[in-house]
Every structure is written in C-alpha cells, then in structure tokens.
Protein backbone atom coordinates (compact mmCIF):
# COMPACT_ATOMS: atom_id res chain seq x y z
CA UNK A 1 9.20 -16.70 -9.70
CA UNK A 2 6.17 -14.07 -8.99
CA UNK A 3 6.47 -12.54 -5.58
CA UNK A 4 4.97 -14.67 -3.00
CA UNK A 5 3.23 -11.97 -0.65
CA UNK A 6 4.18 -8.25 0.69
CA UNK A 7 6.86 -9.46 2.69
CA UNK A 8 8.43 -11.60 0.20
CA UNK A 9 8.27 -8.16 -2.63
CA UNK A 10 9.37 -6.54 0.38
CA UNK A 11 12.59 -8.29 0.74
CA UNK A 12 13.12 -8.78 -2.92
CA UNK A 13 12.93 -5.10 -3.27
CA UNK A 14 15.53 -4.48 -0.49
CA UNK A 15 17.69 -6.69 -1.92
CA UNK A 16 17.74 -5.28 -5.70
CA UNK A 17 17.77 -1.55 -4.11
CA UNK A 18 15.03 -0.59 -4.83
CA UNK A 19 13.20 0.13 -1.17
CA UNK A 20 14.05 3.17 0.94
CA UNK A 21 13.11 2.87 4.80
CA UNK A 22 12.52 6.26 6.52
CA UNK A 23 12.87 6.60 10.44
CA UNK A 24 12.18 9.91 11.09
CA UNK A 25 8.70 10.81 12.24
CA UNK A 26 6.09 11.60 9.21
CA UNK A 27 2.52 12.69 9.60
CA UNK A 28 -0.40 11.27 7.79
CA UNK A 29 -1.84 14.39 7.18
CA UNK A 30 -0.10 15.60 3.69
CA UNK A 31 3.44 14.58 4.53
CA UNK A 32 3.22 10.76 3.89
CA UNK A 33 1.38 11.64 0.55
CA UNK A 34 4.13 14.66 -0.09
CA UNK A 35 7.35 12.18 0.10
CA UNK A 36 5.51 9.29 -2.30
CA UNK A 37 4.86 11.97 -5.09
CA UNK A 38 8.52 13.10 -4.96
CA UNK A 39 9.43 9.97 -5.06
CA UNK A 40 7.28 9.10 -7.66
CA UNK A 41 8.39 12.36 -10.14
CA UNK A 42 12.11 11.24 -9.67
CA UNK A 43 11.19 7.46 -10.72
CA UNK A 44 12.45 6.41 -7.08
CA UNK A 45 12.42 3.98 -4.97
CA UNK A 46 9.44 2.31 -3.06
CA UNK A 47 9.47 3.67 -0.07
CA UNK A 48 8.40 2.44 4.22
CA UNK A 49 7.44 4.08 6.49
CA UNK A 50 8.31 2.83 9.67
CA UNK A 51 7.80 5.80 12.11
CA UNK A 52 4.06 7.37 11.45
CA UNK A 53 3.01 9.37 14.13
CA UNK A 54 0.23 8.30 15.94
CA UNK A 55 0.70 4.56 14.86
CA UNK A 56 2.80 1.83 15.92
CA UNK A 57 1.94 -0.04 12.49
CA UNK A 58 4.24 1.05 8.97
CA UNK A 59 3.07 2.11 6.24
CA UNK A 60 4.84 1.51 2.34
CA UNK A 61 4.48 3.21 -0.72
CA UNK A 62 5.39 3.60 -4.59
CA UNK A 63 5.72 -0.15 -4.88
CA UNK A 64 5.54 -0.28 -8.14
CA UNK A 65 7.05 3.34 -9.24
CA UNK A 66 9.43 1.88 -11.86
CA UNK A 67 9.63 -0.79 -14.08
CA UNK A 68 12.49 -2.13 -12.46
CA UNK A 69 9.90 -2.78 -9.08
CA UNK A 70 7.20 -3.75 -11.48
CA UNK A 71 9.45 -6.71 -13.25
CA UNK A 72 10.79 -7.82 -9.83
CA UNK A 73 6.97 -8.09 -8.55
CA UNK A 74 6.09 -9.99 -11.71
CA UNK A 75 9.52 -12.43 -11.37
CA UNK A 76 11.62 -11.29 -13.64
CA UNK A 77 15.44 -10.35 -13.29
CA UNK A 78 15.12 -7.36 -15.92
CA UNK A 79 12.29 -4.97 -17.62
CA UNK A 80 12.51 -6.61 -20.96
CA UNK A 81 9.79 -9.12 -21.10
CA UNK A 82 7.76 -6.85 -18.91
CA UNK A 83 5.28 -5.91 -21.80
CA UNK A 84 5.24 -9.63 -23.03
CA UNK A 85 4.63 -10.99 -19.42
CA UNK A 86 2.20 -8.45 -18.51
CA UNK A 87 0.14 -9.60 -22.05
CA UNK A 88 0.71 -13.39 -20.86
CA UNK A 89 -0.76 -13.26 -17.44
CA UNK A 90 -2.96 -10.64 -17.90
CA UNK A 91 -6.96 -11.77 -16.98
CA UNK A 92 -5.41 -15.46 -15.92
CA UNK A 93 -6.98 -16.05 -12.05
CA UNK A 94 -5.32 -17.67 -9.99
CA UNK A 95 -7.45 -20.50 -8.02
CA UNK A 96 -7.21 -19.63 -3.97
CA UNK A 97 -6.50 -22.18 -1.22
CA UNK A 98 -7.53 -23.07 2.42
CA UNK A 99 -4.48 -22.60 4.60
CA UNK A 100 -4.53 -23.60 8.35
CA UNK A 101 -2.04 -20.92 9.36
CA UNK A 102 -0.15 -18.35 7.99
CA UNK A 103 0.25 -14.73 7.70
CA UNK A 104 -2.87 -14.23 6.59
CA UNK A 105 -4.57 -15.47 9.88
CA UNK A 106 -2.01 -13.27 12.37
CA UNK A 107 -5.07 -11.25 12.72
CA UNK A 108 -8.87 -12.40 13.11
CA UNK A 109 -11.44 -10.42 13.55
CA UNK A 110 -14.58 -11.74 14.62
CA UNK A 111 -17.35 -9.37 14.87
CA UNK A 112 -18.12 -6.07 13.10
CA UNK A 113 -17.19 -4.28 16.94
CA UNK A 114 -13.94 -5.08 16.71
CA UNK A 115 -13.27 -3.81 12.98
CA UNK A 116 -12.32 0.11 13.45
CA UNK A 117 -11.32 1.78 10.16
CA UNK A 118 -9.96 4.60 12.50
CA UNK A 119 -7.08 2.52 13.76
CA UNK A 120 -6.00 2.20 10.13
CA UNK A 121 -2.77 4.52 9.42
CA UNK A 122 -4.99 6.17 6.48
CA UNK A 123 -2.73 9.22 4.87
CA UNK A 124 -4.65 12.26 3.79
CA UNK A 125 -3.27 13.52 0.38
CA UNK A 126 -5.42 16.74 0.23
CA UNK A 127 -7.80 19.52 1.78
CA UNK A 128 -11.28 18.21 1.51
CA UNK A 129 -13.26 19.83 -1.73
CA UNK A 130 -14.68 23.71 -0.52
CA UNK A 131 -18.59 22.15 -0.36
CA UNK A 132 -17.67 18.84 1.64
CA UNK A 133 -19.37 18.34 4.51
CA UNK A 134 -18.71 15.04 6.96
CA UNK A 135 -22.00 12.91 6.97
CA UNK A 136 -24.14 13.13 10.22
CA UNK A 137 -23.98 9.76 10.77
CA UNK A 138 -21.30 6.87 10.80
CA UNK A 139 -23.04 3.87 10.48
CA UNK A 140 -22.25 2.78 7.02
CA UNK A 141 -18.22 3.00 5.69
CA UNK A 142 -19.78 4.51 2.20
CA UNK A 143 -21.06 7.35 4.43
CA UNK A 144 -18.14 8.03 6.24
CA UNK A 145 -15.64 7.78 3.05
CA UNK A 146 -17.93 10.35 1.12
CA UNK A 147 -14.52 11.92 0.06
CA UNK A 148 -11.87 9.24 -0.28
CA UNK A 149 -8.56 10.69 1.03
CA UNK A 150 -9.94 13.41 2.65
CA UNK A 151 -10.73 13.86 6.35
C-alpha cells in the first residue's frame, strides 16, 4: 500500500531503517543544507531534524535519497518493480476528498495577516548571487523570493 501521508512515510521509514533523527542543535543558515548533501553523496538515510535553532517546529530531509525510501513511499517491500510501478502510476490523478477533520485541518488560517512565510523554518543552502539585491518592498511573496534559497 502507497504511503498514506508524511507521518505514515515517516513511520514506515523508521521502521525499515531508513530515517536518522538528529538532536543536536543545527542552524538553517548552511548547516541544515550541509548534513542533507552528505547524506545525499553517501546514499543515506532520510534524515529529521528535530532541534533547529530558532524554531520549535522540525524539519526532514532526503526523503527519497535511495531507492530503497523511494519503493517504500510508492508501497513496495523491495526496489524491483520500482521502474515498472513508477511507469504504471505515472500521470494517473488521484480524485481528492472533503474530510471533516484530520491532519490536514490541525492548522487554519483564515486571513492573509495571519500567513507569515517568516515563521517557516526555511534553510538557506547558499550565499546570495554577488549582484542580488533584496527587493524594496514586501508586498508580494514573488518579490520577496527573488532568489529562492537565499536570504
């Protein structure tokens, strides 16, 4: 069975060993970014976050590095019909659903005021390009993202 939701892939990639929690502190600002490419060059595990500094909320990563995380995310107990279930399913939609509760309602917004992109644990991968300059204004989220992973 496909994973359910992020929690469900969560827990199926704990169980198969294949998700690596890290407690100690890590900043946003080129660390997070830092341990997710070493983990990606050494085809390891997914990786969460649960300590970022500045934020109570965690953060995961490299969910699907290998194609061991990959099959279990697709439902399958081995990589072997990866390729074949990938080519099966891929460009089917899926029809959505009305729920009355769930995860997905945990957290309502209702008005653009209370929607701050700020409060988001955003990691920075990089120094901003030499001729970047941060827009004047920060009306408009196109505007303020001119440089996407950059701050």
């Amino acid at each position: 069975m496909p994973t359910l939701d992020l929690r469900h892939f969560l827990g199926l990639l704990q169980k198969n060993g294949e998700l690596l929690r890290v407690a100690d502190e890590v900043d946003l600002r080129y660390e997070l970014s830092e341990f997710l490419h070493q983990a990606d060059r050494a085809h390891g595990p997914a990786l969460q976050f649960e300590n970022i500094k500045g934020y109570s909320t965690k953060v995961v990563g490299n969910l699907v590095g290998t194609k061991k995380c990959l099959a279990l995310a697709f439902g399958l107990r081995s990589e072997e019909k990866l390729l074949d279930t990938y080519r099966k399913r891929r460009g089917a939609v899926g029809k959505p659903r009305r729920v009355k509760d769930g995860p997905v309602k945990e957290v309502i917004l209702r008005t653009s005021k209370q929607v701050d992109l700020n409060s988001l644990p955003i990691p920075i991968y990089h120094e901003p390009p030499a001729a970047y300059s941060p827009p004047k204004t920060r009306r408009r989220v196109e505007e303020a993202w001119d440089c996407i992973g950059c701050r």
